[in-house]
C-alpha atoms as a PDB file:
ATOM      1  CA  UNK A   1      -9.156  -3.158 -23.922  1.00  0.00           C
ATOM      2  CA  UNK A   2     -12.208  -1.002 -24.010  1.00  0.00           C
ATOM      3  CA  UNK A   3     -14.166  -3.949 -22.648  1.00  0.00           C
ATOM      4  CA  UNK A   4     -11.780  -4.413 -19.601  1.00  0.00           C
ATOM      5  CA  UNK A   5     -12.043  -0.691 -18.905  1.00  0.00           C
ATOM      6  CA  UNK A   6     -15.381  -0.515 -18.839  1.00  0.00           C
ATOM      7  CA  UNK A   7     -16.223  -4.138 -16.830  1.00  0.00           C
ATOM      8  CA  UNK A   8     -13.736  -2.664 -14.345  1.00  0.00           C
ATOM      9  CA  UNK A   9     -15.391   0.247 -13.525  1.00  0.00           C
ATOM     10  CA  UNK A  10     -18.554  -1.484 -13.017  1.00  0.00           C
ATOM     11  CA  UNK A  11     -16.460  -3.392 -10.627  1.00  0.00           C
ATOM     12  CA  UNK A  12     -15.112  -0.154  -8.799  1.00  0.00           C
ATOM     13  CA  UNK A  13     -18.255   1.452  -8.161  1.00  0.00           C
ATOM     14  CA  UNK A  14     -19.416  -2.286  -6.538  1.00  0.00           C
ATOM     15  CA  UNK A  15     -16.316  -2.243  -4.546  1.00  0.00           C
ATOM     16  CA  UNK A  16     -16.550   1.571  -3.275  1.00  0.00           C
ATOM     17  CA  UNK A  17     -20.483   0.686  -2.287  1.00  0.00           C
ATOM     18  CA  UNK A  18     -19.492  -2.354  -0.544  1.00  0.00           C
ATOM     19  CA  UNK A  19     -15.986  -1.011   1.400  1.00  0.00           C
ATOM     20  CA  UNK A  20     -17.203   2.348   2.475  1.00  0.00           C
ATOM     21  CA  UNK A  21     -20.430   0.372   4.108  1.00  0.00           C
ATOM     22  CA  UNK A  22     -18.423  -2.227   5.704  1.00  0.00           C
ATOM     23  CA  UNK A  23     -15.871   0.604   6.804  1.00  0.00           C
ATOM     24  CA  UNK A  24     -18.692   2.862   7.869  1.00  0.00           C
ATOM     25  CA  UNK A  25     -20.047  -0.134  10.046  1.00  0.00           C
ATOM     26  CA  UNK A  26     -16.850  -0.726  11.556  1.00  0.00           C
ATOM     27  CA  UNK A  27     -15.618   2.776  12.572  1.00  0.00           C
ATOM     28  CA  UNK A  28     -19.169   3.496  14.000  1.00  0.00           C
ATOM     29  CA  UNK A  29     -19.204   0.518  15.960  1.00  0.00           C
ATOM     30  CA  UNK A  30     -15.504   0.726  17.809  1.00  0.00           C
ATOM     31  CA  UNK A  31     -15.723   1.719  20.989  1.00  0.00           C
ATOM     32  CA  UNK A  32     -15.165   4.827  22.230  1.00  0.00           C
ATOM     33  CA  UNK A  33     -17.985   7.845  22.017  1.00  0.00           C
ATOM     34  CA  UNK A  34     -16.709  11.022  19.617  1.00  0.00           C
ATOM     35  CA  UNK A  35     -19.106  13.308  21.040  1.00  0.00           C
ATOM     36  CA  UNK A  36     -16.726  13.539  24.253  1.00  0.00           C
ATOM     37  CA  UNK A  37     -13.567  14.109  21.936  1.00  0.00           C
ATOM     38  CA  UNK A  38     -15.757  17.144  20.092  1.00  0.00           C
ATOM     39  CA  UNK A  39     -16.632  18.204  23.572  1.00  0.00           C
ATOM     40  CA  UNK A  40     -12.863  17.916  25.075  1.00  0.00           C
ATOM     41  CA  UNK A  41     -14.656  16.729  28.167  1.00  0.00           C
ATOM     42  CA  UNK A  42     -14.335  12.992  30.374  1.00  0.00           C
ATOM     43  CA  UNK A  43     -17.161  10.469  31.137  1.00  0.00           C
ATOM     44  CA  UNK A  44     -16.576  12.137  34.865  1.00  0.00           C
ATOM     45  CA  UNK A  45     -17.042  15.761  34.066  1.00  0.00           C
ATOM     46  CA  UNK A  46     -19.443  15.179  31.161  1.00  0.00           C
ATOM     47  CA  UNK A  47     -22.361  17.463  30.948  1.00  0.00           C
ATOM     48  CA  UNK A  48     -25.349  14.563  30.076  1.00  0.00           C
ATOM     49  CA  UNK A  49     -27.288  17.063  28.500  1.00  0.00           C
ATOM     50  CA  UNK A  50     -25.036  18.846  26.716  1.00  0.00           C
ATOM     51  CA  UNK A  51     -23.779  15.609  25.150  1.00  0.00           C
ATOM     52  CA  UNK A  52     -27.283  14.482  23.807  1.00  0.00           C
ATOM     53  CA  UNK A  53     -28.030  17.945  22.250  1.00  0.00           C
ATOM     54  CA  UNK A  54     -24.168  17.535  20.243  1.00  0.00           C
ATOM     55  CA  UNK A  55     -25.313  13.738  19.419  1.00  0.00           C
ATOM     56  CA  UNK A  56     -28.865  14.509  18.344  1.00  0.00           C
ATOM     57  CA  UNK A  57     -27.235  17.681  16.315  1.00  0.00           C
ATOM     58  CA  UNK A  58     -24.669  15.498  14.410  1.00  0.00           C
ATOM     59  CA  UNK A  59     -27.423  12.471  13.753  1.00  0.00           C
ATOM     60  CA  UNK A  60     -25.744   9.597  15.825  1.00  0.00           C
ATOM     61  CA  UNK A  61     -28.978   9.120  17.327  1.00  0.00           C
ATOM     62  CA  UNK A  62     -30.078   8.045  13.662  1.00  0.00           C
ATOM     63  CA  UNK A  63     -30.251   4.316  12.850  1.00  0.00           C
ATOM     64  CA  UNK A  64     -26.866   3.320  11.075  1.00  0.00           C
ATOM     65  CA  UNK A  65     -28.202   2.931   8.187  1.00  0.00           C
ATOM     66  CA  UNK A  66     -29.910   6.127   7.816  1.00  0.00           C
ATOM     67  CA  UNK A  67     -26.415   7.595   8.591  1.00  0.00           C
ATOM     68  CA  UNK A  68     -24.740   5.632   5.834  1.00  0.00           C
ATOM     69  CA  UNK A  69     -26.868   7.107   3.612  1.00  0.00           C
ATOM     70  CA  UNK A  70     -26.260  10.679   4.670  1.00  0.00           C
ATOM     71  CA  UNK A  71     -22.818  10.238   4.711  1.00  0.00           C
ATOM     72  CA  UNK A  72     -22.714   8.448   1.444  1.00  0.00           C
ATOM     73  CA  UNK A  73     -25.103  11.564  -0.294  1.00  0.00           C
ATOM     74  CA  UNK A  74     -22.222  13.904   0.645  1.00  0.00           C
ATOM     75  CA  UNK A  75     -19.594  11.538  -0.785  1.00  0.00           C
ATOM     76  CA  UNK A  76     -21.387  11.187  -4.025  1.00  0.00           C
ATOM     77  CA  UNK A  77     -21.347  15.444  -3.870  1.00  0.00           C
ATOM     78  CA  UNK A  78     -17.500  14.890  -2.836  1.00  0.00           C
ATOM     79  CA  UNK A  79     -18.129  16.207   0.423  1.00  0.00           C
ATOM     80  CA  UNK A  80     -15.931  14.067   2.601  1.00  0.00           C
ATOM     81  CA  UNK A  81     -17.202  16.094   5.252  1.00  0.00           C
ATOM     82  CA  UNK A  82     -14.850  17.966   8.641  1.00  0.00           C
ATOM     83  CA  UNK A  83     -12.798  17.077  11.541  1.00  0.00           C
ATOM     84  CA  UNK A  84     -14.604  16.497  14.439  1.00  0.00           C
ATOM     85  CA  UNK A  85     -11.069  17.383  16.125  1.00  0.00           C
ATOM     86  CA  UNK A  86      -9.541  19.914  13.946  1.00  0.00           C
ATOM     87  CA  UNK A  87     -13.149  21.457  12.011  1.00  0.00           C
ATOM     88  CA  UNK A  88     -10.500  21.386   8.887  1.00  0.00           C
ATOM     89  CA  UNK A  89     -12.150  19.943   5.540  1.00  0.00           C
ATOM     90  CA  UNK A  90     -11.321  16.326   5.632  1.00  0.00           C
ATOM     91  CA  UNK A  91     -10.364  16.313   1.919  1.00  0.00           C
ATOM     92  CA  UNK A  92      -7.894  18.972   2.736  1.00  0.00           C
ATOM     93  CA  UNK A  93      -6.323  17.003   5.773  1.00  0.00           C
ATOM     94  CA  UNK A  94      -5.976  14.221   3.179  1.00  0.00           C
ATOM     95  CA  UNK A  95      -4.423  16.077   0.056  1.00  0.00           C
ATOM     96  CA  UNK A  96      -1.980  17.755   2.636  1.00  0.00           C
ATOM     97  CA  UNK A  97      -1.066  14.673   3.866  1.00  0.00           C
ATOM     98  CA  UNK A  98      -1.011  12.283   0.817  1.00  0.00           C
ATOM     99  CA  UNK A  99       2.332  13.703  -1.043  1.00  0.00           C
ATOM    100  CA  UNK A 100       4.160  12.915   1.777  1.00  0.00           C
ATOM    101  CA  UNK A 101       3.003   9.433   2.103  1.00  0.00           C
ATOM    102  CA  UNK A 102       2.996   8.755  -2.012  1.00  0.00           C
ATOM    103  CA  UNK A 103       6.608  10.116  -1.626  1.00  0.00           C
ATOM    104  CA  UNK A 104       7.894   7.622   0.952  1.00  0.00           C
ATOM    105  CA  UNK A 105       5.541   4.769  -0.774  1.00  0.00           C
ATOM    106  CA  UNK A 106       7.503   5.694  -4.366  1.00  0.00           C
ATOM    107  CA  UNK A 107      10.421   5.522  -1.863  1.00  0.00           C
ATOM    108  CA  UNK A 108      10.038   2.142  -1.163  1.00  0.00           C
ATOM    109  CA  UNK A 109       9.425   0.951  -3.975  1.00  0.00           C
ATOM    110  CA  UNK A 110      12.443   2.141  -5.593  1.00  0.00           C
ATOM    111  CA  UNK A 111      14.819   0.490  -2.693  1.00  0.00           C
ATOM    112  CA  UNK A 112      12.601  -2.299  -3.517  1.00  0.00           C
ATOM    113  CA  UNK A 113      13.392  -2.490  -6.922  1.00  0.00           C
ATOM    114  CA  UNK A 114      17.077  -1.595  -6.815  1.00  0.00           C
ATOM    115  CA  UNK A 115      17.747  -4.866  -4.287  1.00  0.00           C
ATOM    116  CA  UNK A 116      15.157  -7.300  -5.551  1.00  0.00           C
ATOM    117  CA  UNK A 117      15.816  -7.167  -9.862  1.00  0.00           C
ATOM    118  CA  UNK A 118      19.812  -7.249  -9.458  1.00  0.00           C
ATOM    119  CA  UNK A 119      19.585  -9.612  -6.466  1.00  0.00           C
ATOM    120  CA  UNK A 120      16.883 -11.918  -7.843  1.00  0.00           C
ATOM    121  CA  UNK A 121      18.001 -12.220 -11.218  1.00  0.00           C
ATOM    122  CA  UNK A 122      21.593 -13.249 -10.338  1.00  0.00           C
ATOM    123  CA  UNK A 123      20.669 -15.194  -7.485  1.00  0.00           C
ATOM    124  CA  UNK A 124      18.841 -17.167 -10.326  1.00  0.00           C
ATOM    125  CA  UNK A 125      21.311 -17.128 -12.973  1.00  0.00           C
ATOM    126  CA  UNK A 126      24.204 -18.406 -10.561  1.00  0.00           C
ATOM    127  CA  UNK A 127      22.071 -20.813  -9.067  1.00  0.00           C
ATOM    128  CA  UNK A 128      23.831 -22.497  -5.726  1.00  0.00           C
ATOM    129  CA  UNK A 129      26.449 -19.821  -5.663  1.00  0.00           C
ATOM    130  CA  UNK A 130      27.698 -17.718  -2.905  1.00  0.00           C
ATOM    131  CA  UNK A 131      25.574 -15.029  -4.114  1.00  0.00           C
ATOM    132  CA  UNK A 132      22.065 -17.262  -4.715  1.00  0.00           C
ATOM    133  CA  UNK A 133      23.193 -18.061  -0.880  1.00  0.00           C
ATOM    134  CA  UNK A 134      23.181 -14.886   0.519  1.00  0.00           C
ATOM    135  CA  UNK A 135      19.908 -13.678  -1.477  1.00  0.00           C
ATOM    136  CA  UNK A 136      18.618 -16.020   0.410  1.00  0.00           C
ATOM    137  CA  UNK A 137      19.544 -15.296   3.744  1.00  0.00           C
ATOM    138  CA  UNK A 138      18.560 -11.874   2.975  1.00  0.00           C
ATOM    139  CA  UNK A 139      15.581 -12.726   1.938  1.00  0.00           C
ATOM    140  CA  UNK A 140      14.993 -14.785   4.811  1.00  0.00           C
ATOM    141  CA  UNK A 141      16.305 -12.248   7.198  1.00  0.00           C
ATOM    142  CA  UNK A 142      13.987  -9.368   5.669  1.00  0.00           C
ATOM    143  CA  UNK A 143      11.227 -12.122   6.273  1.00  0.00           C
ATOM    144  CA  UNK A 144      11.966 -12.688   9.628  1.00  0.00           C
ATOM    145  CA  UNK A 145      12.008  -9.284  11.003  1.00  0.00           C
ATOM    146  CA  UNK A 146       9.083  -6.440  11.656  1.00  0.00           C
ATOM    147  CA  UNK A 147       9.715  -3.154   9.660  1.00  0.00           C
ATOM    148  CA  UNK A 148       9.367  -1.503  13.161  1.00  0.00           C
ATOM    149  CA  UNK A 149      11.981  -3.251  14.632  1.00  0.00           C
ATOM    150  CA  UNK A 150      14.708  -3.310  11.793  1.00  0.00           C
ATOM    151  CA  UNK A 151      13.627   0.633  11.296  1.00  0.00           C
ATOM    152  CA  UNK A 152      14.681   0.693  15.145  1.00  0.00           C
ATOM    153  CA  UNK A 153      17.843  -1.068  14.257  1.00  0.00           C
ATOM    154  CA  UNK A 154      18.242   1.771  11.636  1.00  0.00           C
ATOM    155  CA  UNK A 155      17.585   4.604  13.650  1.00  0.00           C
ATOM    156  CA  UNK A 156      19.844   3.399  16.591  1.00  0.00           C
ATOM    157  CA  UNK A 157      22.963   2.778  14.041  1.00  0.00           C
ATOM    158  CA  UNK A 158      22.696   5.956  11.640  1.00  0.00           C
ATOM    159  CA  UNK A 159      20.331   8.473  13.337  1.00  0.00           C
ATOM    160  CA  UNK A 160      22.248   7.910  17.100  1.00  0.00           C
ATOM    161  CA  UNK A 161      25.488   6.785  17.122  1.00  0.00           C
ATOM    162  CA  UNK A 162      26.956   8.008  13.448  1.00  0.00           C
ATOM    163  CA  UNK A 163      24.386  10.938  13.581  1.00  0.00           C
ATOM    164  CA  UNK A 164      24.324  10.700   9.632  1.00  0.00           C
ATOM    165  CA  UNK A 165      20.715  10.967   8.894  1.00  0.00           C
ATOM    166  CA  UNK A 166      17.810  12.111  10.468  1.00  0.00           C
ATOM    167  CA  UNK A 167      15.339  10.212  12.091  1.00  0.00           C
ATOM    168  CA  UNK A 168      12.028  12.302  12.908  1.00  0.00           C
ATOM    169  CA  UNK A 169       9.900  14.608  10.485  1.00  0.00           C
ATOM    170  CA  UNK A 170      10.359  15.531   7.075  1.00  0.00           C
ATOM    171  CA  UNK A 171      12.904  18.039   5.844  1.00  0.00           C
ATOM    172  CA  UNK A 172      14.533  17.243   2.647  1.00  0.00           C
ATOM    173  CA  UNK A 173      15.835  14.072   1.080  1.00  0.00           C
ATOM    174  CA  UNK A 174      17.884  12.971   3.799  1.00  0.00           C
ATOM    175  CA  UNK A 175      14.741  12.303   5.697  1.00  0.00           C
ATOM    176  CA  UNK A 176      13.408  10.516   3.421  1.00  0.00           C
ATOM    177  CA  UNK A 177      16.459   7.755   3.663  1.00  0.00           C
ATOM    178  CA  UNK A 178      15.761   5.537   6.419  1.00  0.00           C
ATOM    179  CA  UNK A 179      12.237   5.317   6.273  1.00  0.00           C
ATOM    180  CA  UNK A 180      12.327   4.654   2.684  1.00  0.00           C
ATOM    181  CA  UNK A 181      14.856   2.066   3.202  1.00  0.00           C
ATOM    182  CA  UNK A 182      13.116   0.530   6.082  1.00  0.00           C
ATOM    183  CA  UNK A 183      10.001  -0.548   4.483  1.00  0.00           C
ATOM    184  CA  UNK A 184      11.928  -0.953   0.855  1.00  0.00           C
ATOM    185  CA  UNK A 185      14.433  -3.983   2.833  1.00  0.00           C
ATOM    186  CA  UNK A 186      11.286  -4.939   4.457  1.00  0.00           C
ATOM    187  CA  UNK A 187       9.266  -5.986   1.173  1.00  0.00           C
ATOM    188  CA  UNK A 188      12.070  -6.651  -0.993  1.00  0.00           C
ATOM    189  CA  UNK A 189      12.382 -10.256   1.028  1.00  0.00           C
ATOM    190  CA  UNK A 190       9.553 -11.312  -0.926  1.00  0.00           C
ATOM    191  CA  UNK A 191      10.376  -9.868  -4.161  1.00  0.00           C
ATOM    192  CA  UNK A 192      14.256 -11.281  -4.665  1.00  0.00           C
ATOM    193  CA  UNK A 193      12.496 -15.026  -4.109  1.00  0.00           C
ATOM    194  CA  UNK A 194      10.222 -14.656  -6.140  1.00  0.00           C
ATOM    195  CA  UNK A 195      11.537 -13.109  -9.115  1.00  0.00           C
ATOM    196  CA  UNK A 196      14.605 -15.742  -8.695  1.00  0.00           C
ATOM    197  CA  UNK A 197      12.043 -18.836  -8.636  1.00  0.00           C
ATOM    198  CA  UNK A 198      10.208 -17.587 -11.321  1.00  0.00           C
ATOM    199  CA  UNK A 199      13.101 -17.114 -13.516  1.00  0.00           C
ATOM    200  CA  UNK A 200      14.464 -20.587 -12.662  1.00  0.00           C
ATOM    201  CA  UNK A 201      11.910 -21.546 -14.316  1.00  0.00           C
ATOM    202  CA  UNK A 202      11.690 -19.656 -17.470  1.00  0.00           C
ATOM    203  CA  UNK A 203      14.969 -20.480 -17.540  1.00  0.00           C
ATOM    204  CA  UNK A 204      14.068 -24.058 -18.345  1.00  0.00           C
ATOM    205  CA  UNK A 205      11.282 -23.399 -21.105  1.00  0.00           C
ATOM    206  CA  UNK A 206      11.559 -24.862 -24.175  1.00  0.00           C
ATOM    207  CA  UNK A 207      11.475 -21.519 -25.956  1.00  0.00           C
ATOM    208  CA  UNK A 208      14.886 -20.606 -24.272  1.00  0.00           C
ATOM    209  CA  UNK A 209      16.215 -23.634 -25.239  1.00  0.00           C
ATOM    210  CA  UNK A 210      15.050 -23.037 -28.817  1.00  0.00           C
ATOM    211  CA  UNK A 211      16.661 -19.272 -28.437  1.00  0.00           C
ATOM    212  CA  UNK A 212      19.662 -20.972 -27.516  1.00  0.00           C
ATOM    213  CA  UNK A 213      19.988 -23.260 -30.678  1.00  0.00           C
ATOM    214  CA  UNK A 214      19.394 -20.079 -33.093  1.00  0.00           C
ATOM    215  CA  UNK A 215      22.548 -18.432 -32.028  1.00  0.00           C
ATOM    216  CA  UNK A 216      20.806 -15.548 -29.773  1.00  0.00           C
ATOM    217  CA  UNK A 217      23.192 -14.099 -27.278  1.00  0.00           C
ATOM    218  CA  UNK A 218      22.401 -15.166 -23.860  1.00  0.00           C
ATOM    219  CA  UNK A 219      22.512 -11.440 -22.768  1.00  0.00           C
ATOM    220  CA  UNK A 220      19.556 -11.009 -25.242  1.00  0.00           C
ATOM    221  CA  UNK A 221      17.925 -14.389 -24.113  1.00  0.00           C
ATOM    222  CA  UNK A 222      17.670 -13.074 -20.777  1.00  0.00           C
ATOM    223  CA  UNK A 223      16.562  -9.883 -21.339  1.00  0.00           C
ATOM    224  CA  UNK A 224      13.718  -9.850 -23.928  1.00  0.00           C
ATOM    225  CA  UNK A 225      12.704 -13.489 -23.028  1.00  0.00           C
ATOM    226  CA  UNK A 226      13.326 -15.270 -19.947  1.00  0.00           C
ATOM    227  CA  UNK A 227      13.606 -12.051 -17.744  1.00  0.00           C
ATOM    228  CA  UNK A 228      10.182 -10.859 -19.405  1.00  0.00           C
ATOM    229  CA  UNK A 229       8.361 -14.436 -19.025  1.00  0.00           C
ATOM    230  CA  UNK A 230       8.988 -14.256 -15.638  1.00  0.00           C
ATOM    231  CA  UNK A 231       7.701 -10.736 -14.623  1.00  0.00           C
ATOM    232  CA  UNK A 232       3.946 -11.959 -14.576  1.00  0.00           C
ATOM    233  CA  UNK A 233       3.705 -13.889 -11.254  1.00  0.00           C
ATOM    234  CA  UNK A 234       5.957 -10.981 -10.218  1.00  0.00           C
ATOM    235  CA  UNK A 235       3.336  -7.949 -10.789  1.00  0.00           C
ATOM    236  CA  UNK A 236       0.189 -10.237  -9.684  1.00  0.00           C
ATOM    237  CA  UNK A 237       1.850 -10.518  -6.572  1.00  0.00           C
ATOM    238  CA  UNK A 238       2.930  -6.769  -5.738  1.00  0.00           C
ATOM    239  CA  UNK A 239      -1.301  -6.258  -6.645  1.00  0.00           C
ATOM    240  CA  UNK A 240      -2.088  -8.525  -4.071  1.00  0.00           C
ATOM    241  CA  UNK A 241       0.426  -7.189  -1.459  1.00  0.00           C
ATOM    242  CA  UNK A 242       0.222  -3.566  -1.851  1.00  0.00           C
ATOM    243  CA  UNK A 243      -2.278  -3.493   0.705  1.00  0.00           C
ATOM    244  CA  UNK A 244       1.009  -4.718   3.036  1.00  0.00           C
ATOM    245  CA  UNK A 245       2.621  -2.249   1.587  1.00  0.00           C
ATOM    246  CA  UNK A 246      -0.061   0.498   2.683  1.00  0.00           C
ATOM    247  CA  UNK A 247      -0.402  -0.891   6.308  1.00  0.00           C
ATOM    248  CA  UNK A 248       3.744  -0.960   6.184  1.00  0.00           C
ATOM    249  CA  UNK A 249       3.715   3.198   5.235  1.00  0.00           C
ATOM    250  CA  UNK A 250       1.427   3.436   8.352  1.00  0.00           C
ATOM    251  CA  UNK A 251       3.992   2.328  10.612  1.00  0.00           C
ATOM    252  CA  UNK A 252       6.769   3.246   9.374  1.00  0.00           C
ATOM    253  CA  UNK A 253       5.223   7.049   9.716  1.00  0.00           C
ATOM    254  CA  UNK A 254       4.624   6.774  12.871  1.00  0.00           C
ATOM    255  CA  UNK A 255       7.927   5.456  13.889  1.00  0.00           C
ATOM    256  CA  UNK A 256      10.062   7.826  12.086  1.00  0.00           C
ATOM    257  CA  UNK A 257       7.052  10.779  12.706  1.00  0.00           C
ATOM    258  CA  UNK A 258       6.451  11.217   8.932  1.00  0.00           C
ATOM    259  CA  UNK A 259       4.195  13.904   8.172  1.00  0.00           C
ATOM    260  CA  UNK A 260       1.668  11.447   5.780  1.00  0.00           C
ATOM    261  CA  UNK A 261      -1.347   9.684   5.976  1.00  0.00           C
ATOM    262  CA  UNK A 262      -0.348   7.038   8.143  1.00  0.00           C
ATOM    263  CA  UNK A 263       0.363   9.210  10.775  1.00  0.00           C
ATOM    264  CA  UNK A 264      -2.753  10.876  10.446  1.00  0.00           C
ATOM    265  CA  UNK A 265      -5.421   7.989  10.804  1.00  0.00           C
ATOM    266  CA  UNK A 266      -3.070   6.718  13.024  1.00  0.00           C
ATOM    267  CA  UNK A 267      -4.618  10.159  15.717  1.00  0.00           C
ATOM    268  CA  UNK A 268      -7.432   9.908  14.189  1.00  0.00           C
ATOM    269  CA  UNK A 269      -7.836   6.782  15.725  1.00  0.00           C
ATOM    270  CA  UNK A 270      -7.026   7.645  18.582  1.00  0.00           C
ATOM    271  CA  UNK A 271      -9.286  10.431  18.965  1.00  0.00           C
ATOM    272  CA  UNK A 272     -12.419   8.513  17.275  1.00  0.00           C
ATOM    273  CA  UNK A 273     -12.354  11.093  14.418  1.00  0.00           C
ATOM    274  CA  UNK A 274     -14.508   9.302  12.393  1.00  0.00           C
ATOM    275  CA  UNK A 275     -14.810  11.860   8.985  1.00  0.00           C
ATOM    276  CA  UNK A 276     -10.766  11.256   8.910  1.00  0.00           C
ATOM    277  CA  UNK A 277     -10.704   7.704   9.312  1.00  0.00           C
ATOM    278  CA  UNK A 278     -13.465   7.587   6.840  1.00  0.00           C
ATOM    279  CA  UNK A 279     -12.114   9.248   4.446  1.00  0.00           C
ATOM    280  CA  UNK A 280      -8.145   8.306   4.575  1.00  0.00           C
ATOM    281  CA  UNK A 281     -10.465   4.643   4.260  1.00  0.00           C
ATOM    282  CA  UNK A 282     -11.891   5.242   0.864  1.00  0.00           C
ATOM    283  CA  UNK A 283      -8.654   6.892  -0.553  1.00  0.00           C
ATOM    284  CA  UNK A 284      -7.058   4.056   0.349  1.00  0.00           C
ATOM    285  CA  UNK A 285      -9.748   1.836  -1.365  1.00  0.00           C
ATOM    286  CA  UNK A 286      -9.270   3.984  -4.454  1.00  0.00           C
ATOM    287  CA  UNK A 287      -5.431   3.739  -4.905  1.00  0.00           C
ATOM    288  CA  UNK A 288      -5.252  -0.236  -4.154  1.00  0.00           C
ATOM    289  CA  UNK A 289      -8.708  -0.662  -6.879  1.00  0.00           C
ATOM    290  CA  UNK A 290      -6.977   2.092  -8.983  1.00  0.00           C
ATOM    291  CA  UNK A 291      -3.472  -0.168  -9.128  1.00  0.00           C
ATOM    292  CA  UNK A 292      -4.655  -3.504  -9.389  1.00  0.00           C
ATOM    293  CA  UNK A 293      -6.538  -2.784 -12.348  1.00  0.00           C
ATOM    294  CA  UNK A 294      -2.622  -1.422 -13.790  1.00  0.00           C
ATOM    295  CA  UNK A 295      -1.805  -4.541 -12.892  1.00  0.00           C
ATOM    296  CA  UNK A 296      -4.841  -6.797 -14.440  1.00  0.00           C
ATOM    297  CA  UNK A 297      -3.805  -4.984 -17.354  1.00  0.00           C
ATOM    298  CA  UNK A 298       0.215  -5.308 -17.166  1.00  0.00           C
ATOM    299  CA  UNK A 299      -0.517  -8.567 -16.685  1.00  0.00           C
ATOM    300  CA  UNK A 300      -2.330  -8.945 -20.317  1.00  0.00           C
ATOM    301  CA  UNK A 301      -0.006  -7.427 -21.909  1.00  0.00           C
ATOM    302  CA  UNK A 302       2.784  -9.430 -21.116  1.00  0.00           C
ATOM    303  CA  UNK A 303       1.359 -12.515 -20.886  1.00  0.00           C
ATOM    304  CA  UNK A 304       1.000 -14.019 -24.310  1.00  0.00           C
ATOM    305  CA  UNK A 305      -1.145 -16.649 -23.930  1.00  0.00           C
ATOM    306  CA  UNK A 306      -3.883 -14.631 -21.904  1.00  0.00           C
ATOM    307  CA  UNK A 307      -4.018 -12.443 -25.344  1.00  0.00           C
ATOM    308  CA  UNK A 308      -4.694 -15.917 -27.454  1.00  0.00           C
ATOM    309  CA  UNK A 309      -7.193 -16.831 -24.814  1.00  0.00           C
ATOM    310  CA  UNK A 310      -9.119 -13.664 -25.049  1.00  0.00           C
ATOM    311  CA  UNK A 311      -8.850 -13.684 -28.587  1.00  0.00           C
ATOM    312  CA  UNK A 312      -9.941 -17.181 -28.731  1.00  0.00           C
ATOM    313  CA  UNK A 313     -13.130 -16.680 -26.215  1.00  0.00           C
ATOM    314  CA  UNK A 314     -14.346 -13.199 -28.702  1.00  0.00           C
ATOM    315  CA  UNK A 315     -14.301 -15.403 -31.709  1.00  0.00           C
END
């Protein structure tokens, strides 16, 4: 385990090196010019010489990869540097910003899991019933259509014309609802077909088979066997599509004008605020490195042949 820990933080500090420089590249070369957003000023009222003395005073004149550099020296110190819109600390915007977003990701999930695990596993175990039918047109269904539009859908049904929830800001629990549930129906789709194919198959392991012929209640088969052989390909997946699940949270902030992160790069974009975009970047980067090493090492854990491998390979 030690091993693991330690080969995957070699890995992370090659991955922050090589995503903040890629990043850093492509936020410096969109278009736009942030000089004229510091400034407040158009390209028609701009004051040429004014905007050269700002530019040569914040070091875009520099090559980009002398900027890099200076930018990355700060990092190192934790400096994530300010607004060029606000003059806040960037870290600050970010930890103000980031339990808001965590709490409608966690959100999410949890609708996630509360439709996918009941819906998945029974869609398997009553294979070709009415209820393995409709799992699938769900799933299909939640496949089919944009989080933006089915939050749209939501908004329209209980935010206008039952007036149950709110739809805009965050006050409460009750705000949390519909955007939580939005993006949770969205990526559940994916989830409740997987899960059910993957238990169809432990399903027909010898192993269960053998379970079967010892006199092991099927309850018990299901839980501590066939239900736990088939979470691997489940948790490799969510680390692969949690960066869908990140770009999801951005839109779903925006539409329901969630107070998070999402929202925030979102303007910063807009206004070519390129410390915030920078930064809401590498946090980013962190969390998705941060949980799919969880998973690589979920995935050990409960997959017993990867254990007799390793074990095997160290001898």
């Amino acid at each position: 385990m030690l091993r693991i820990v330690a080969r995957k933080f070699s890995e992370i500090l090659i991955f922050m090196l090589f995503i903040t420089f890629i990043s850093f590249l492509v936020v410096r070369l969109a278009p736009g010019d942030p000089v004229l957003t510091i400034l407040n000023v158009d390209e028609l009222s701009v004051n040429q010489e004014q905007v050269e003395e700002l530019r040569e005073e914040m070091g875009f004149n520099e090559p980009l990869l002398v900027q890099y550099g200076l930018w990355l020296l700060k990092f190192v110190q934790l400096d994530f540097g300010v607004s060029y819109v606000t003059g806040q600390p960037v870290m600050d915007m970010i930890l103000t910003g980031l339990p808001a977003t965590m709490e409608l990701a966690f959100g999410a999930l949890t609708v996630m899991l509360v439709i996918s695990i009941p819906l998945g596993s029974l869609s398997a175990l009553y294979r070709n019933s009415w209820i393995d039918q409709f799992g699938r047109t769900l799933s299909v269904l939640g496949a089919a259509i944009p989080s933006f539009w089915l939050g749209l859908i939501l908004i329209e049904l209980f935010g206008v014309r039952v007036n149950w929830l709110p739809t805009m800001g965050r006050d409460g629990f009750t705000s949390l609802i519909l955007p939580s549930l939005t993006l949770g129906l969205a990526i559940s789709s994916v989830y409740v077909r997987l899960l059910r194919s993957s238990l169809l198959d432990s399903l027909s392991q010898e192993f269960i088979r053998a379970a079967r012929a010892r006199g092991i209640s099927e309850k018990r088969i299901f839980l501590m066997h066939a239900f736990r052989h088939s979470l691997p390909p489940v948790i490799t997946v969510f680390g692969v599509s949690l960066g869908s699940l990140i770009g999801g949270v951005v839109v779903i902030e925006v539409l329901f004008a969630y107070p998070g992160l999402g929202k925030l790069v979102v303007e910063a974009i807009r206004q070519r605020d390129y410390p915030v975009i920078q930064g809401y970047i590498l946090i980013m980067a962190i969390v998705v490195f941060v949980v799919n090493t969880f998973v690589d090492l979920s995935y050990r854990s409960l997959n017993p042949e990867m254990k007799l491998k390793e074990r095997g390979t160290n001898r």
